[in-house]
Protein backbone atom coordinates (compact mmCIF):
# COMPACT_ATOMS: atom_id res chain seq x y z
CA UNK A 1 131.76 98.92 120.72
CA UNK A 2 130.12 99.74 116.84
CA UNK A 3 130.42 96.29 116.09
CA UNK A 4 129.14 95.54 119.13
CA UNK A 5 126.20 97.64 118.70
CA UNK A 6 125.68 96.74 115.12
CA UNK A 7 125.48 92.70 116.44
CA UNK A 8 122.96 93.96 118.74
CA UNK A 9 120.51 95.77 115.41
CA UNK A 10 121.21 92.60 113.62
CA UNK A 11 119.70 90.31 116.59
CA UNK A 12 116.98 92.48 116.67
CA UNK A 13 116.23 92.53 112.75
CA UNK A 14 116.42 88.69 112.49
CA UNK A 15 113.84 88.47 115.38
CA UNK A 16 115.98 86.61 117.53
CA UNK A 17 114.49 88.36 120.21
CA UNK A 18 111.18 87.56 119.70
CA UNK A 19 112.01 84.13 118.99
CA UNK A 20 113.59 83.60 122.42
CA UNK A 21 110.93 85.59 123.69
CA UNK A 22 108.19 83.71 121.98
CA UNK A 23 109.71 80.32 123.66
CA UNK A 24 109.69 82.17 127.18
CA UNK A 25 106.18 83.09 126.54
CA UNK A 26 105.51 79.23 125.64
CA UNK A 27 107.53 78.17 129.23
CA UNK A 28 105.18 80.50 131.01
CA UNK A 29 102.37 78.69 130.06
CA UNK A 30 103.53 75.41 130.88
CA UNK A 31 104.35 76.28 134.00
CA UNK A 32 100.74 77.76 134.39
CA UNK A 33 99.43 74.85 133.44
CA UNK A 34 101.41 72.12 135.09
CA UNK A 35 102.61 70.85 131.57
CA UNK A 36 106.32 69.59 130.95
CA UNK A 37 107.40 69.93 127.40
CA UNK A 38 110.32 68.77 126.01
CA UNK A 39 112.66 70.74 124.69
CA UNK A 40 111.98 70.00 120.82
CA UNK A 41 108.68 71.54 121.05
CA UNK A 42 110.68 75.12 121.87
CA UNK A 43 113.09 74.15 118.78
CA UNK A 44 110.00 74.08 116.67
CA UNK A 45 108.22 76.85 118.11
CA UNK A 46 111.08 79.07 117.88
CA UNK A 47 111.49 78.03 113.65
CA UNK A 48 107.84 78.81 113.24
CA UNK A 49 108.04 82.16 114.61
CA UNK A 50 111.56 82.86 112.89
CA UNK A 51 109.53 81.83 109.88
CA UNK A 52 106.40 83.48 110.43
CA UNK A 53 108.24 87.36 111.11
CA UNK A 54 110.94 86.76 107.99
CA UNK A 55 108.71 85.99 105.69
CA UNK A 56 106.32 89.02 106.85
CA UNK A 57 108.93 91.40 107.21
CA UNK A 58 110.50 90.36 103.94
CA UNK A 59 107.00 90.76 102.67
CA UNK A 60 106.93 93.88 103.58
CA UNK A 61 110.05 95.31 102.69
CA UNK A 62 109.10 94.00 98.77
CA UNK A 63 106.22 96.07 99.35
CA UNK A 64 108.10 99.53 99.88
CA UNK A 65 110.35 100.53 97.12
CA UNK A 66 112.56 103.03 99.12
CA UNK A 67 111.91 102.44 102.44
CA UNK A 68 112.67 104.83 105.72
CA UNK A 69 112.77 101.63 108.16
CA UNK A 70 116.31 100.35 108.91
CA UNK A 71 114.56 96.80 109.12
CA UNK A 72 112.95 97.21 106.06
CA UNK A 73 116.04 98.47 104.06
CA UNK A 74 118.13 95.28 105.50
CA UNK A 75 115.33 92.94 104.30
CA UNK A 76 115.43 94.36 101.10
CA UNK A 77 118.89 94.27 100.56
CA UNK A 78 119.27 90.52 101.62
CA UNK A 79 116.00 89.28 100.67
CA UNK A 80 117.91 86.53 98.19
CA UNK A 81 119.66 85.17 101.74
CA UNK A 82 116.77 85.63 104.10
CA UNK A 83 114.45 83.87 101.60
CA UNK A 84 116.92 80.99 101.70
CA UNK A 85 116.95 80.97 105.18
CA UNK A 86 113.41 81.07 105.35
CA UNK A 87 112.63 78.18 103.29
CA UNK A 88 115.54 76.14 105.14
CA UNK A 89 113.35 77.27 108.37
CA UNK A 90 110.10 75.55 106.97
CA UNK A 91 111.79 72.79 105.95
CA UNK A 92 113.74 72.02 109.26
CA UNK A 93 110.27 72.72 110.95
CA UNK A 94 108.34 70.44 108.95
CA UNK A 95 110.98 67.41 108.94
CA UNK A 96 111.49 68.21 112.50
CA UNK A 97 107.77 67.98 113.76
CA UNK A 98 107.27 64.40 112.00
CA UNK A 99 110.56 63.21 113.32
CA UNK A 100 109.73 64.56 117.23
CA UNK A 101 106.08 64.48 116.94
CA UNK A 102 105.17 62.13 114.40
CA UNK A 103 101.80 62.36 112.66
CA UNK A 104 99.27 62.04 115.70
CA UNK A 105 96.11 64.44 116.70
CA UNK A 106 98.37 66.90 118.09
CA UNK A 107 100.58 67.39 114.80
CA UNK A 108 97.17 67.62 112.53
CA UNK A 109 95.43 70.03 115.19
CA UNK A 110 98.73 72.13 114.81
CA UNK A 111 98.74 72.33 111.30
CA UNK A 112 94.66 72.94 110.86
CA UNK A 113 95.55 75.71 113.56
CA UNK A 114 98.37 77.24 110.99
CA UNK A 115 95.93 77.24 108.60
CA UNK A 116 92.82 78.92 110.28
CA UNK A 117 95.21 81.75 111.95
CA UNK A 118 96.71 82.30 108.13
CA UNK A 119 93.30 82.56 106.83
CA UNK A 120 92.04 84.64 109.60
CA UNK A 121 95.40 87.07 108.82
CA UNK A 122 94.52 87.15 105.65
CA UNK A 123 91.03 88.01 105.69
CA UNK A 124 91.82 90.81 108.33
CA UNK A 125 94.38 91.97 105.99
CA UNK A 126 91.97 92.02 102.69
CA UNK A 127 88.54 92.55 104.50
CA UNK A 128 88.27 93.17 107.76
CA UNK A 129 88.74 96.67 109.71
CA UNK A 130 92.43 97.79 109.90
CA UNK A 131 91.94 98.26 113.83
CA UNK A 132 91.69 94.43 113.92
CA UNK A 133 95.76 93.94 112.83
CA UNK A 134 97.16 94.43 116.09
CA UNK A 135 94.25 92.83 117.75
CA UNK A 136 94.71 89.08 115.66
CA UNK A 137 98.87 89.41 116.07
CA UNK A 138 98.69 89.77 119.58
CA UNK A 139 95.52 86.84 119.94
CA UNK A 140 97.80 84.40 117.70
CA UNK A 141 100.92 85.45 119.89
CA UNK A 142 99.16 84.15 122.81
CA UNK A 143 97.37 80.99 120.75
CA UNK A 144 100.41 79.82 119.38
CA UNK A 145 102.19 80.22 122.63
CA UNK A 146 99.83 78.53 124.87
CA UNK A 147 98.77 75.97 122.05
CA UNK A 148 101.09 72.71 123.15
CA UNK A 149 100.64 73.02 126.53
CA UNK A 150 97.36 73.33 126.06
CA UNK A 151 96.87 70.15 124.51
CA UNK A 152 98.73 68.76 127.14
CA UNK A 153 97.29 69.88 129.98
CA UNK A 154 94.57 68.07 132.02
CA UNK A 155 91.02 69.79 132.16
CA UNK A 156 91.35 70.71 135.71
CA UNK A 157 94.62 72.69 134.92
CA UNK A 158 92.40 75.11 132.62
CA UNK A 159 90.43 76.66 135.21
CA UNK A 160 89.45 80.10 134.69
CA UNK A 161 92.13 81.41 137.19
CA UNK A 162 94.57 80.21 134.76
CA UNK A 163 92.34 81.62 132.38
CA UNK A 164 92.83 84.96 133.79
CA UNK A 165 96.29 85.07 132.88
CA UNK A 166 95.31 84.02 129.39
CA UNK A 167 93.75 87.51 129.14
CA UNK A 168 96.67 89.43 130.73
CA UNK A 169 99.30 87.70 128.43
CA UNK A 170 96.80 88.75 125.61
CA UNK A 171 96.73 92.59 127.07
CA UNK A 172 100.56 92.91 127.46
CA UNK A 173 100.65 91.62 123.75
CA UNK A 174 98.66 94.26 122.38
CA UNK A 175 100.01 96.71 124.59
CA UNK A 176 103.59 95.61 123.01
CA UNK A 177 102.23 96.25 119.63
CA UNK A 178 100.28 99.84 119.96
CA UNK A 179 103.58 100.72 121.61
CA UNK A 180 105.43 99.85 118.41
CA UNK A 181 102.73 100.90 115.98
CA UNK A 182 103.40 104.28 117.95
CA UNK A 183 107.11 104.45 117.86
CA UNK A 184 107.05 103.47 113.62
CA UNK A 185 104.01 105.57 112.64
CA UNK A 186 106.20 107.82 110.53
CA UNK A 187 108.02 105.35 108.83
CA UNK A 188 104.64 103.23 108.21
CA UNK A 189 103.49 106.43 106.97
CA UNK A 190 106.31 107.74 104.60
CA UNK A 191 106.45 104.34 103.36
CA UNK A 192 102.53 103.43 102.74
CA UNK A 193 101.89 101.07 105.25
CA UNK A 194 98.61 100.94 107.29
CA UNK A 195 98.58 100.73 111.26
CA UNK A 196 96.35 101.91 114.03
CA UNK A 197 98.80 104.11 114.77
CA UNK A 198 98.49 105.79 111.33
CA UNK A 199 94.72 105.94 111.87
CA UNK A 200 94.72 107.96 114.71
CA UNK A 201 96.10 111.11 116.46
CA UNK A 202 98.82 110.59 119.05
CA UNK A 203 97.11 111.78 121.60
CA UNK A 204 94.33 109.25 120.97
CA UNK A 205 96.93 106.49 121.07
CA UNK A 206 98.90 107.75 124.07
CA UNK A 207 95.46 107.75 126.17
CA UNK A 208 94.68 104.03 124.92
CA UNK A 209 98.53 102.78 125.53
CA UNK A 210 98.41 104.68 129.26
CA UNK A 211 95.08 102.88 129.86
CA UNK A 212 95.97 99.51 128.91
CA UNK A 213 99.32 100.16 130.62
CA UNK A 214 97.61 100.78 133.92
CA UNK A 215 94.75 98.47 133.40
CA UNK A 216 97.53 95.57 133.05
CA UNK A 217 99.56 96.98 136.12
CA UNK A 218 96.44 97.18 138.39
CA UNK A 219 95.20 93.99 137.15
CA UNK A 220 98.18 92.30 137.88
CA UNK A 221 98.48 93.65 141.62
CA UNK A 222 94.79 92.39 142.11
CA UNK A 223 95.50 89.12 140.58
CA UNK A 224 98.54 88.79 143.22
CA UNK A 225 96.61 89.74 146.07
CA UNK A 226 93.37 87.78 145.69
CA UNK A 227 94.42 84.39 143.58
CA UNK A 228 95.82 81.54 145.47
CA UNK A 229 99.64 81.51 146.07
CA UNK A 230 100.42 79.21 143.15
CA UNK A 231 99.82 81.94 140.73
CA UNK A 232 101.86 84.80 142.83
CA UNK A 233 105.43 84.05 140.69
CA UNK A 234 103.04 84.40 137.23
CA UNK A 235 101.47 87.86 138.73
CA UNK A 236 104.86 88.99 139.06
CA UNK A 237 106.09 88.21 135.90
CA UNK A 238 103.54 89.61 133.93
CA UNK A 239 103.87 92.75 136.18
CA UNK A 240 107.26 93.13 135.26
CA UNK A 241 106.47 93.16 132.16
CA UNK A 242 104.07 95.59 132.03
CA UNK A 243 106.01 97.64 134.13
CA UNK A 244 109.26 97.31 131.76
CA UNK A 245 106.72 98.09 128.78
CA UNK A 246 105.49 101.60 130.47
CA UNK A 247 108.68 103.04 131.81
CA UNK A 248 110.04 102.19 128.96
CA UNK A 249 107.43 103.53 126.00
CA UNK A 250 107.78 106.81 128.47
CA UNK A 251 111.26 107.78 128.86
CA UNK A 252 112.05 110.16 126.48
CA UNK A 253 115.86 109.94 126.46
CA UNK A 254 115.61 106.74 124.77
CA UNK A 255 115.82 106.33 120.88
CA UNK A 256 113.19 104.32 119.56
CA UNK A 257 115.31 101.40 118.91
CA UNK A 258 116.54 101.61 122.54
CA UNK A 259 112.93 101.81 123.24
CA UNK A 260 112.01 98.86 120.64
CA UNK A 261 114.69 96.50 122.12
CA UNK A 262 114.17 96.73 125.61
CA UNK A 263 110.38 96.14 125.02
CA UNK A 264 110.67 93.14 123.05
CA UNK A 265 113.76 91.57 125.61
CA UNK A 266 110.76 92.03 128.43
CA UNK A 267 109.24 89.43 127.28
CA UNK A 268 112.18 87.11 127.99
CA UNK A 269 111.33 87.74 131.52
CA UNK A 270 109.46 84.51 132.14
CA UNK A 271 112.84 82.62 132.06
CA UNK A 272 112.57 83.70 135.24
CA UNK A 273 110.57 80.97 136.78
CA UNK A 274 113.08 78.58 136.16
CA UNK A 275 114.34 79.39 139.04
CA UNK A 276 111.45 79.84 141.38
């Protein structure tokens, strides 16, 4: 059962979760959309995002010399492997995405698109107001996810109903984050690092998670009852989601990794419309 268990923080510290989440995130919207993709484009999503949350959470952990996080501690003391597996990552990814893709519009909009949202993370990072951090993660989350099947999509699939759940997709991802900020405020704190969370009083950031919570819950329920039927498995989803996020966040007999784990595995719950 320990070994079990310690599997289960190691899963969790690679991102493995959010990969597979990330690549349910990306099926959502290509089911939105009417867009089939095949099943490279998840392979490549899923090494970007590996990539993208090593590399910043090795970043970080280089950062903070004696670290309080878990995460941070385990990046630290395997930064030599992790920074081998990252570059492996990149170059799988890269080798990949000509081989698959080739070197068309969509491949050179991708890559301009890396390199605007790493400028824009940057900026936000150097310049721009610390409440903006969660803000830009959870608005690439949802531009990175919905990207390919974007391209792909005709114009008449991007109609602001689909639109709609754009927004949602965006709320629940910044929802996800202020709940983590939240739960990691002391450890951000002890070891220097700068979050919204840090910024301002619990009870400030308790009032903003319950009202996003139940602004995303409510909103969901309307879309269901007032959008055409099409788009009744997507309200569903996304309420589940929310709903996971909430109940979760609020039970207090959960540690904060129990807490952290089942809120990033919620967002594996748009498998589910494989089989709907």
């Amino acid at each position: 059962m320990k070994k079990l268990l310690q599997l289960h923080l190691l899963f969790s510290w690679l991102s493995l979760d959010v990969v597979i989440g990330a690549m349910a995130s990306m099926y959502f919207f290509q089911e939105l959309v009417h867009v089939q993709l095949e099943w490279p484009t998840f392979v490549l999503l899923a090494l970007a995002v590996w990539t993208i949350y090593s590399l910043d959470h090795l970043l970080d952990a280089r950062q903070s010399k004696a670290s309080s996080s878990p995460r941070r501690v385990f990046y630290s003391q395997n930064k030599s492997v992790l920074t081998l597996g990252i570059l492996i990552a990149m170059v799988l990814g890269l080798v990949g995405a000509f081989y698959w893709l080739g070197w068309d519009t969509e491949v050179q909009l991708t890559f301009a698109l890396l390199l605007v949202l790493g400028g824009c993370r940057w900026a936000i990072q150097k310049l721009g107001p610390l409440m903006l951090k969660e803000v830009s993660i959870a608005l690439f989350y949802v531009i990175g996810s919905l990207w390919l099947p974007m391209l792909r999509s005709e114009v008449e699939d991007l109609s602001w109903k689909a639109l709609v759940f754009v927004a949602v997709f965006f709320l629940l991802a910044l929802l996800n984050l202020w709940m983590l900020s939240f739960l990691d405020r002391e450890e951000d704190r002890q070891d220097g690092f700068i979050s919204i969370a840090v910024l301002f009083s619990p009870i400030q950031m308790i009032q903003w998670i319950r009202k996003l919570a139940f602004f995303g819950i409510f909103g969901t329920m309307a879309a269901f009852i007032f959008l055409p039927s099409f788009y009744r498995p997507f309200s569903c989803v996304l309420l589940l989601m929310f709903l996971v996020h909430y109940l979760t966040f609020f039970q207090s007999e959960l540690s904060v990794t129990q807490k952290r784990q089942r809120m990033e595995l919620s967002f594996w719950i748009p498998w589910l419309l494989l089989w709907i």
